[in-house]
Protein backbone atom coordinates (compact mmCIF):
# COMPACT_ATOMS: atom_id res chain seq x y z
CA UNK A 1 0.00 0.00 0.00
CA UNK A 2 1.28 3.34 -1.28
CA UNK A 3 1.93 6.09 1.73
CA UNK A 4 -0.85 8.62 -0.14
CA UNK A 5 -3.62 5.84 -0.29
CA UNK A 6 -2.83 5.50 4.06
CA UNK A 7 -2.94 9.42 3.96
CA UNK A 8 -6.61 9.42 2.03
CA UNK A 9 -7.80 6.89 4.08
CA UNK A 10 -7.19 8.76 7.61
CA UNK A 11 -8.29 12.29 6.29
CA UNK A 12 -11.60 10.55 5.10
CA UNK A 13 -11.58 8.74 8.47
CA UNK A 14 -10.76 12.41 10.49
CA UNK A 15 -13.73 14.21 8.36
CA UNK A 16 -15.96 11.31 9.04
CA UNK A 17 -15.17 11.71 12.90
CA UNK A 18 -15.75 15.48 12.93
CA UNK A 19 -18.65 15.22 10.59
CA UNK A 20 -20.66 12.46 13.15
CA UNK A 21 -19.15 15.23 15.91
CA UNK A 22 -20.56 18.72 14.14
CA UNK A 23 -23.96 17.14 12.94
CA UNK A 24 -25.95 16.96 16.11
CA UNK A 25 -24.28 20.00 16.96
CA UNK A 26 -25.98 21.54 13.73
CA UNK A 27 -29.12 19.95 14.44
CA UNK A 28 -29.40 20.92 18.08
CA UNK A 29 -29.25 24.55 16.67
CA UNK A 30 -31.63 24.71 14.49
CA UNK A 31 -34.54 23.11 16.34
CA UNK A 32 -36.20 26.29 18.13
CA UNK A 33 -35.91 26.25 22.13
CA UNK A 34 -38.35 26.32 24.04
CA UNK A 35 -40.06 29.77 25.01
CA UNK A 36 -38.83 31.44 28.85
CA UNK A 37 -42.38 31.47 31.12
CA UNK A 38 -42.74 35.04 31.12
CA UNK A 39 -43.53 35.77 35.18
CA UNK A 40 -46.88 36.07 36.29
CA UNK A 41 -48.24 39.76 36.04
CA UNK A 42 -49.15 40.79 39.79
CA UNK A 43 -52.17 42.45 40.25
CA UNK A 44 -51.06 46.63 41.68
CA UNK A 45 -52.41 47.12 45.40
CA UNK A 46 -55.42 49.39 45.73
CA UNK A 47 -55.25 52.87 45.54
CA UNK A 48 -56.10 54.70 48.69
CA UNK A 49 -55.98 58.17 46.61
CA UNK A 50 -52.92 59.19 48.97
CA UNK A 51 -49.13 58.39 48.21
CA UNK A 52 -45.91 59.75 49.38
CA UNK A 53 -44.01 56.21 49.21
CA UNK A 54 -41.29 56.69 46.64
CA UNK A 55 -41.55 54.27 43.30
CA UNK A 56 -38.80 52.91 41.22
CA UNK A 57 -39.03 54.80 38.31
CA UNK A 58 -39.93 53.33 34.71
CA UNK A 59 -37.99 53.24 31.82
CA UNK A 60 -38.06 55.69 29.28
CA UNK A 61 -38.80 55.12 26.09
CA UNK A 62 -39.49 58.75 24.56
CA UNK A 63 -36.06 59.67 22.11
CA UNK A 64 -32.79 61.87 24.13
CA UNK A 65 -33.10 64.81 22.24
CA UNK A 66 -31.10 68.17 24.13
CA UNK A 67 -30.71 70.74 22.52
CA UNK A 68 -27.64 72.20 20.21
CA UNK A 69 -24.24 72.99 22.68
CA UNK A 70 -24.72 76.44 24.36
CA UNK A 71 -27.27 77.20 22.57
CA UNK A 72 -29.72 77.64 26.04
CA UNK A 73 -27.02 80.14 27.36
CA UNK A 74 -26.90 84.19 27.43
CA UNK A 75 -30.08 86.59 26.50
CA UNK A 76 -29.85 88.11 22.94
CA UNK A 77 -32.40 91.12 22.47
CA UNK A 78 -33.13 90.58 26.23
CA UNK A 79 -35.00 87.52 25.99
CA UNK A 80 -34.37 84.62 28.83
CA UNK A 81 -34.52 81.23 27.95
CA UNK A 82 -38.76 80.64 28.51
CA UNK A 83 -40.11 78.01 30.48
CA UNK A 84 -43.40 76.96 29.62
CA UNK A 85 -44.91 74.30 32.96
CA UNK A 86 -46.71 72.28 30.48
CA UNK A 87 -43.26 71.32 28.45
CA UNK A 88 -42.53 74.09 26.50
CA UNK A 89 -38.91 75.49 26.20
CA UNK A 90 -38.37 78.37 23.61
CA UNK A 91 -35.62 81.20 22.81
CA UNK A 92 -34.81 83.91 20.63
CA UNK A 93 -32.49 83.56 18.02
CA UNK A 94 -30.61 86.63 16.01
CA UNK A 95 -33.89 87.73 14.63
CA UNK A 96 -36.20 88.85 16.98
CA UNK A 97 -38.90 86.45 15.23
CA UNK A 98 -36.78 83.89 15.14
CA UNK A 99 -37.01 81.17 17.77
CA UNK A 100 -35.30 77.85 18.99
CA UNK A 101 -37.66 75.86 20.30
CA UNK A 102 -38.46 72.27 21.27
CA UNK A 103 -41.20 70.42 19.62
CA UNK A 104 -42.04 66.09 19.28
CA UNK A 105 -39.59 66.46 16.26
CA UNK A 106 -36.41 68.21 17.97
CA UNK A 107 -34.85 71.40 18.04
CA UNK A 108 -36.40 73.86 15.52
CA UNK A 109 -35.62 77.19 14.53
CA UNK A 110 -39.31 79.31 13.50
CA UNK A 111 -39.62 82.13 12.19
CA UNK A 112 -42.70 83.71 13.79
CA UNK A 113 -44.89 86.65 12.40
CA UNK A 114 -44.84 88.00 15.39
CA UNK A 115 -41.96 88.76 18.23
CA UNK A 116 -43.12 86.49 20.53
CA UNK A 117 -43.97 88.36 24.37
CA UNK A 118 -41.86 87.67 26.91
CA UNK A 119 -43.22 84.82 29.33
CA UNK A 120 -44.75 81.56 28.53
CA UNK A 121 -45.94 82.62 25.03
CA UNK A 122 -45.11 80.14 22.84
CA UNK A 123 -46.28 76.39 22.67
CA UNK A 124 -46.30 73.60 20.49
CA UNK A 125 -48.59 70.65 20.23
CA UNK A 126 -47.54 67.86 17.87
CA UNK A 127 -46.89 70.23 14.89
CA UNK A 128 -49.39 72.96 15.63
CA UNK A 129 -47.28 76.12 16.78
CA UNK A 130 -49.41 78.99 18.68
CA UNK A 131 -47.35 82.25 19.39
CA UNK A 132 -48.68 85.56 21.27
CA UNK A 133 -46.98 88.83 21.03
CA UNK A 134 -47.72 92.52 20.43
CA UNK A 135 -48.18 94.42 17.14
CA UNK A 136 -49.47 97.94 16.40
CA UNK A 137 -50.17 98.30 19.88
CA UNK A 138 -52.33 95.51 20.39
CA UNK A 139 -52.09 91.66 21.17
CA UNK A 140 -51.48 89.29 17.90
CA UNK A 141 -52.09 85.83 18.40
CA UNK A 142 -50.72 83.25 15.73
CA UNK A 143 -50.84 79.70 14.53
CA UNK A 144 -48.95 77.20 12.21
CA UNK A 145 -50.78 73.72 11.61
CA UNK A 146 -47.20 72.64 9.80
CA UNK A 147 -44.15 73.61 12.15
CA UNK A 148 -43.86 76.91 10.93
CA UNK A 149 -44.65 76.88 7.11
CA UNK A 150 -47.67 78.46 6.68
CA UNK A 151 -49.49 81.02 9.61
CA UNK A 152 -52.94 82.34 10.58
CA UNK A 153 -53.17 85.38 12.74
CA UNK A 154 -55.79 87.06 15.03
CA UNK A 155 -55.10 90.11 16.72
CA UNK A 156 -56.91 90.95 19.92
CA UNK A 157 -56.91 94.17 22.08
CA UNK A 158 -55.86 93.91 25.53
CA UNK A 159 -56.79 96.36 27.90
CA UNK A 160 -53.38 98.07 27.93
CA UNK A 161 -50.06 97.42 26.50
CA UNK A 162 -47.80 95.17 28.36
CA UNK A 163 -44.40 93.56 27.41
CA UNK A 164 -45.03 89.79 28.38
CA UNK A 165 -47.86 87.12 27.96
CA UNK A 166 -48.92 83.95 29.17
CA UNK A 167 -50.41 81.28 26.78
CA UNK A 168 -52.23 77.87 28.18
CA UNK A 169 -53.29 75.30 25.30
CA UNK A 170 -55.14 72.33 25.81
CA UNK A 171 -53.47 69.34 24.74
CA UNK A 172 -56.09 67.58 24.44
CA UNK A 173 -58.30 69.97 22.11
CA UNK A 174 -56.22 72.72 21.36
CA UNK A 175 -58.46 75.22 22.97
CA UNK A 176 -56.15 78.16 24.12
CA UNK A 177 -56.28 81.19 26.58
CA UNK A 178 -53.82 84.07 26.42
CA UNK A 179 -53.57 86.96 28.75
CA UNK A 180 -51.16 90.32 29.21
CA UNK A 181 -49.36 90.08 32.21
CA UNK A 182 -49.42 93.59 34.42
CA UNK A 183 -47.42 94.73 37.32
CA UNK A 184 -49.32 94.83 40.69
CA UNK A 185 -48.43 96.05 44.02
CA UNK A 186 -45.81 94.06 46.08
CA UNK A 187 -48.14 92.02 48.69
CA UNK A 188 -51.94 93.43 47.53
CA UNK A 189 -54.30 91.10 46.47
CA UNK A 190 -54.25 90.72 42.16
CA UNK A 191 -57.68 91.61 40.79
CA UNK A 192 -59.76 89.95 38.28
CA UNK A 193 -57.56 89.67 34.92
CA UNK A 194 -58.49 90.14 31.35
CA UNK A 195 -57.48 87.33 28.82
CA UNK A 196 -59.14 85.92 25.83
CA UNK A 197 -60.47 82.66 24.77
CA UNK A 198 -60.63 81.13 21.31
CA UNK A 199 -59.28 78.35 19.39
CA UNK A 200 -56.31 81.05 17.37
CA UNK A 201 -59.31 82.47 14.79
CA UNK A 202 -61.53 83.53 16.68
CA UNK A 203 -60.89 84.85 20.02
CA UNK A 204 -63.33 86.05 22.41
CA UNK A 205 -62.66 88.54 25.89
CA UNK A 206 -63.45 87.11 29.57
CA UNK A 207 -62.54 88.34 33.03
CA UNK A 208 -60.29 84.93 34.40
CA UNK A 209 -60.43 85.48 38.41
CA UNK A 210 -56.90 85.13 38.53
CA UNK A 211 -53.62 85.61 35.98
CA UNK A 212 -53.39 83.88 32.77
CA UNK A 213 -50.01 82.84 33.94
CA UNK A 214 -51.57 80.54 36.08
CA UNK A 215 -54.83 79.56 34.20
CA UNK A 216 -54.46 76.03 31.80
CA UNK A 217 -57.06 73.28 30.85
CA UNK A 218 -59.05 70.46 31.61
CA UNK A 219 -59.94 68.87 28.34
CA UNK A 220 -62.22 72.44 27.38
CA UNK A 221 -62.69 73.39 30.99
CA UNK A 222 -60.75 76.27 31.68
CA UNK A 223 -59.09 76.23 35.15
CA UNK A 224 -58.21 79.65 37.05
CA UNK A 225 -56.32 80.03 39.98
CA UNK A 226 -56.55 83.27 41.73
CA UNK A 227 -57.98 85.49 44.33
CA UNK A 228 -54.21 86.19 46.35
CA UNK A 229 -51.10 87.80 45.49
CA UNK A 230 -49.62 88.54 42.61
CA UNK A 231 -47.71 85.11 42.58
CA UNK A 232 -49.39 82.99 44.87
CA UNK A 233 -53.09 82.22 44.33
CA UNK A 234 -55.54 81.16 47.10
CA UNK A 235 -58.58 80.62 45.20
CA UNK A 236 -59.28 78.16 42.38
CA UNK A 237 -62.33 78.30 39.85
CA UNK A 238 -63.53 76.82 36.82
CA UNK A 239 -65.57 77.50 34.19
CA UNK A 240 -67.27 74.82 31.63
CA UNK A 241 -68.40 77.61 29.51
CA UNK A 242 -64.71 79.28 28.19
CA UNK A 243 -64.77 82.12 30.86
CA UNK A 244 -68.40 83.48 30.49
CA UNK A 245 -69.32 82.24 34.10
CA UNK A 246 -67.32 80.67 36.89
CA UNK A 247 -67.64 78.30 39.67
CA UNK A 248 -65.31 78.41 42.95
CA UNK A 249 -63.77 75.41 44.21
CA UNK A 250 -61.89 76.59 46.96
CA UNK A 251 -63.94 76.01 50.03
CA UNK A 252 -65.08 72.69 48.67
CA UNK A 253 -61.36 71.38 48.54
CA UNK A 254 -59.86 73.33 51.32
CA UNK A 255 -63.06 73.12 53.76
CA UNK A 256 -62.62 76.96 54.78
CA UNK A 257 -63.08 80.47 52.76
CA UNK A 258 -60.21 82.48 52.02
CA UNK A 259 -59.85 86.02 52.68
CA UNK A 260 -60.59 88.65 50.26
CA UNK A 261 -58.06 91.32 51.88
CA UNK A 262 -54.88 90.79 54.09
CA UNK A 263 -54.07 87.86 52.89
CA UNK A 264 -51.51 85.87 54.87
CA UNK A 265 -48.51 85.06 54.36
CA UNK A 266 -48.85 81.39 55.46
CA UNK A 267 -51.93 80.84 53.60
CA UNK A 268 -52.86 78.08 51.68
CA UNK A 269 -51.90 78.61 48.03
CA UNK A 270 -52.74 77.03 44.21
CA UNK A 271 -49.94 76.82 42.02
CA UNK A 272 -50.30 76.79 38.65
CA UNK A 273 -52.52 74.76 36.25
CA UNK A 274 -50.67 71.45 35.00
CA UNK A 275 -52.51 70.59 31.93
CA UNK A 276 -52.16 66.82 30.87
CA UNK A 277 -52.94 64.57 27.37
CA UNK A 278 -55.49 62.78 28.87
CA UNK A 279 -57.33 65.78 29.20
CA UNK A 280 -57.13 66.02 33.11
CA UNK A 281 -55.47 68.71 34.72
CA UNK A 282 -52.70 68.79 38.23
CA UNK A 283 -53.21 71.46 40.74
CA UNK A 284 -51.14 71.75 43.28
CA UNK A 285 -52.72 73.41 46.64
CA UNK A 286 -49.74 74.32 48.90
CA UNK A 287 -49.71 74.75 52.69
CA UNK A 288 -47.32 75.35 55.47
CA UNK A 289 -43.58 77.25 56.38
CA UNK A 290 -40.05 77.10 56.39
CA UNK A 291 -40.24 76.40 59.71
CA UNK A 292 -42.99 73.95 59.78
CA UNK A 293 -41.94 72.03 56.36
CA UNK A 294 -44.28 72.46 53.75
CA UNK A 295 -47.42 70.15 52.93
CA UNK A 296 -48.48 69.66 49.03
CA UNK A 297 -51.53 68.13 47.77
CA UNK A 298 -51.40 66.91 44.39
CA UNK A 299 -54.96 67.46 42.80
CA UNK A 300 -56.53 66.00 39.84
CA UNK A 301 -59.57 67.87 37.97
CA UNK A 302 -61.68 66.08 34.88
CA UNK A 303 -63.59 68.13 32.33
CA UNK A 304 -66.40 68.02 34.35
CA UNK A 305 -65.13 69.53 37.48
CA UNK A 306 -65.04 66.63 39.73
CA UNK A 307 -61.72 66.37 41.86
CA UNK A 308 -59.41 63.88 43.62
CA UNK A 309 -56.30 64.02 46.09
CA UNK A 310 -53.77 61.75 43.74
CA UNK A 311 -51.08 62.44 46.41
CA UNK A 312 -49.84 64.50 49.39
CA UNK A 313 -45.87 65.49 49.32
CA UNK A 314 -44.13 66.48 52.38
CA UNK A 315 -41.18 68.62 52.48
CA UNK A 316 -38.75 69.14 55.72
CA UNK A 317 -38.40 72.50 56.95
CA UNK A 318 -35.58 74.77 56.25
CA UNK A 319 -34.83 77.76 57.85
CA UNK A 320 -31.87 78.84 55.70
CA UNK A 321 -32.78 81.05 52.94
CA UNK A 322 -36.30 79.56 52.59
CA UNK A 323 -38.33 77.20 50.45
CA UNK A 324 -39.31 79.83 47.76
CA UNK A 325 -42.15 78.99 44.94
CA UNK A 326 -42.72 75.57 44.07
CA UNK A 327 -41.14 74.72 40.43
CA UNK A 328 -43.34 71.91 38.53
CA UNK A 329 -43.67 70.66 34.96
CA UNK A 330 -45.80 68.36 33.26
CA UNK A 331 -44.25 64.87 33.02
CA UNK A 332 -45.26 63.11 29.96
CA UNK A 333 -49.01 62.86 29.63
CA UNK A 334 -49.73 61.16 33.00
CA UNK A 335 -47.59 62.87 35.59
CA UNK A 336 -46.11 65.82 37.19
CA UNK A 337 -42.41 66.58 38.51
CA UNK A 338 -42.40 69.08 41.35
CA UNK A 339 -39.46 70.82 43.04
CA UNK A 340 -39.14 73.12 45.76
CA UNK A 341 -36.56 75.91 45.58
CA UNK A 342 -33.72 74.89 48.09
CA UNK A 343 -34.31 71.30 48.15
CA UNK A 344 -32.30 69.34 45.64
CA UNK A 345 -34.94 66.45 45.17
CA UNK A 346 -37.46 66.15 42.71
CA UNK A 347 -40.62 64.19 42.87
CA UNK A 348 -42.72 62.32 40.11
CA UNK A 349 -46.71 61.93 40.68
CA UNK A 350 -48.29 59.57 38.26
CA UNK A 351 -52.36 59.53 37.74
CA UNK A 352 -52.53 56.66 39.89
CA UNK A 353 -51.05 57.76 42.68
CA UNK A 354 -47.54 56.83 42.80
CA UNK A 355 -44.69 59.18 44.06
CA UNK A 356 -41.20 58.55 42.71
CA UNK A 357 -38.44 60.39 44.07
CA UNK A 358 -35.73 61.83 42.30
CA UNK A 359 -31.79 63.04 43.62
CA UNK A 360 -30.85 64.92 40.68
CA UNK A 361 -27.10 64.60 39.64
CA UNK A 362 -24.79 67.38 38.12
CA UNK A 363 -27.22 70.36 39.29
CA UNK A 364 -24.98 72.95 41.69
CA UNK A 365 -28.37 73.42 44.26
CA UNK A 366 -32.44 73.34 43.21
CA UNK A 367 -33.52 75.03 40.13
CA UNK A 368 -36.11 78.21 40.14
CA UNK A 369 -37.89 76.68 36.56
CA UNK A 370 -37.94 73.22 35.00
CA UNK A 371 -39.82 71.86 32.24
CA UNK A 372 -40.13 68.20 30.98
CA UNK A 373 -41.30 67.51 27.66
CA UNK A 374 -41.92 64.04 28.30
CA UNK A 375 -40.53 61.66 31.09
CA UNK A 376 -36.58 61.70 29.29
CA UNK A 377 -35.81 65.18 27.92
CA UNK A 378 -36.08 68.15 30.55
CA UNK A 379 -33.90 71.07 31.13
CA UNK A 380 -33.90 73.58 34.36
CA UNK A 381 -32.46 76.72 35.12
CA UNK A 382 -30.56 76.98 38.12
CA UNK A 383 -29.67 80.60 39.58
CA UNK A 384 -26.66 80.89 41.84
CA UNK A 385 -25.41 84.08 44.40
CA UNK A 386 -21.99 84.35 44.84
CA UNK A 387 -20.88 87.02 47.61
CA UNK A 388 -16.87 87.72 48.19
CA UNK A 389 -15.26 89.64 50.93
CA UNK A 390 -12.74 90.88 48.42
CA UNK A 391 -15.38 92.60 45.84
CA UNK A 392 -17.92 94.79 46.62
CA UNK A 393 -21.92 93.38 46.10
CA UNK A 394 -22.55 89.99 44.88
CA UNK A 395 -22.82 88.32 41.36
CA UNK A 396 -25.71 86.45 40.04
CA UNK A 397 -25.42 83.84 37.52
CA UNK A 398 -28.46 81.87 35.82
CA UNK A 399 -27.46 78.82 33.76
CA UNK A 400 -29.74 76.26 31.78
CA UNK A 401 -28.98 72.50 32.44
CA UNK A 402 -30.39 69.38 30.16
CA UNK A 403 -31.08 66.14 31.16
CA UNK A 404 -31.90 62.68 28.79
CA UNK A 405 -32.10 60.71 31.67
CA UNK A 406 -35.75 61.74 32.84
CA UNK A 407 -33.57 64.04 35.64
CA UNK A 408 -31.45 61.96 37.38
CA UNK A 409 -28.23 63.21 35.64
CA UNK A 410 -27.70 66.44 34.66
CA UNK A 411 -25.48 68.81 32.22
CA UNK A 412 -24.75 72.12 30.99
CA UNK A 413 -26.82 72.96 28.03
């Protein structure tokens, strides 16, 4: 036998061998394995309609989008970077009708036919735009239906000029009220404002009992704190006819009347109107001290008027420097995120009652403003004192922070 026949015959022996070895192999891969029991979905324990036990927080799912590098930072024309509660973040741009703003698609620049007011003034609802400013001495109010392409105006009279606005859309039927914002007297109780009501068109005048800053929506029910101080509101009313009559809530939630007149300092107060997708609204109603703590019910309100406690937050006292205003946001379209001024902590309330709480990374102390467009992208505006022996006065510096995370880390924007 020739050496290359032995060689053939062991190679054909060795592939054999690893053939007989690889085959099952092969075959065991290609047969499907069985599916993983998926666990057993446990039934959520009854709500009581009160919750301050902290949750661990879902997942997001909405896109990271922050906005271009530095472009949050410094005040061209005198603008600020706006912070609208119910997710809105805008600025000017070069031109003074030119915005950056945040919308479901990104970071846009618009070109507005109108420079927008100062305030909460702009929105934007999937790609529906609404802008408020003055023209000509009176109020314009404007609309896009495409992101900017193509507008609509309507312009309104308000009952003097004024330099900034305050816009509240519902999101769930675009119905929109708009009001000038006026000085008032440090500490006297804020009369009766005038705003207007409409869907962008056609826009029609009411007396809101309290500032439009404050006002926002319950599906078409328009929601009105008021009744107190310039910035904190003691009353809350609504009205199921856009403005032309009103009903007051107040001693039906709080169980006692409010005064008219020398208002207190440590009086019960509403925040602002939180208006949600569902077409619910989130009031918050706001009670105690720095030295006591502080004591926040988190209210929910349906189109037609009906209430419910979804939660009640407790913050510690603090004697140094002082709570301040509340800061909130709308959350997504089921929840709120509330901060107090001074307390680094942010807290989530879902529509079903849960509270998560939040320790926010990368932010130097609490912010004054925060808004969320949904539970990932937020950005807040934190304002820091610095006071040094060796320089007369102190120094003041606001800067805008970003967050993907849903606010647990932080950034420069």
């Amino acid at each position: 036998m020739s050496m290359a026949a032995d060689t053939r015959r062991r190679t054909r022996h060795v592939l054999t061998t690893v053939a007989l070895t690889v085959l099952p192999l092969l075959l065991t891969a290609c047969v499907p394995a069985p599916p993983t029991p998926s666990p057993s979905p446990s039934e959520p324990p009854p709500s009581s309609g009160l919750s301050s036990s902290p949750s661990v927080e879902p997942s997001h799912e909405a896109t990271p989008m922050p906005p271009p590098r530095g472009a949050m930072q410094g005040a061209p024309l005198g603008h600020d970077v706006a912070f609208g509660r119910n997710g809105q973040v805008w600025r000017t741009r070069d031109i003074d009708t030119e915005i950056l703003v945040r919308t479901p698609r990104g970071w846009l620049t618009i070109t507005l036919p109108v420079v927008p007011a100062h305030g909460d003034s702009v929105t934007v609802s999937d790609d529906t735009v609404t802008a408020v400013g003055f023209q000509n001495g009176g109020m314009v109010v404007a609309r896009s239906p495409d992101l900017g392409t193509t507008w609509s105006t309507s312009p309104v009279l308000p009952a003097q000029y004024a330099l900034t606005a305050a816009l509240a859309v519902s999101p769930a039927t675009g119905r929109l009220v708009v009001g000038a914002q006026y000085e008032h007297s440090s500490g006297a109780v804020a009369p009766p404002s005038p705003a207007f009501v409409g869907d962008g068109a056609t826009m029609t005048a009411i007396t809101m009992p309290g500032n439009a800053a404050f006002a926002g929506w319950a599906g078409d029910t328009l929601l009105s704190p008021g009744g107190g101080t310039s910035d904190r509101a003691v009353r809350l009313s609504i009205s199921k006819d856009s403005g032309a009559t009103w009903t007051d809530l107040t001693k039906a939630i709080t169980g006692a009347e409010p005064p008219d007149h020398d208002v207190p300092a440590d009086q019960p107060y509403f925040a602002p109107v939180l208006s949600l997708g569902d077409g619910t609204a989130v009031v918050l109603l706001v009670a105690g001290s720095d030295t006591t703590g502080l004591s926040v019910r988190v209210l929910r309100l349906t189109p037609d008027g009906n209430y419910a406690d979804l939660a009640l937050l407790t913050l510690p006292s603090n004697t140094e420097g002082g709570f301040g205003p509340l800061v909130s946001s709308t959350y997504g379209p089921d929840a709120v995120i509330v901060s107090a001024r001074a307390i680094p902590t942010l807290q989530v309330v879902r529509v079903d009652g849960t509270v998560t709480l939040i320790t926010p990374s990368g932010l130097p102390s609490a912010p004054d403003a925060i808004s969320f467009q949904d539970t990932t992208n937020g950005l807040a505006r934190v304002t820091v004192s610095e006071c040094r022996l060796d320089k007369p006065g102190c120094t003041t510096t606001s800067t805008t922070y970003v967050t993907t995370d849903g606010g647990h880390t932080w950034d420069v924007a």
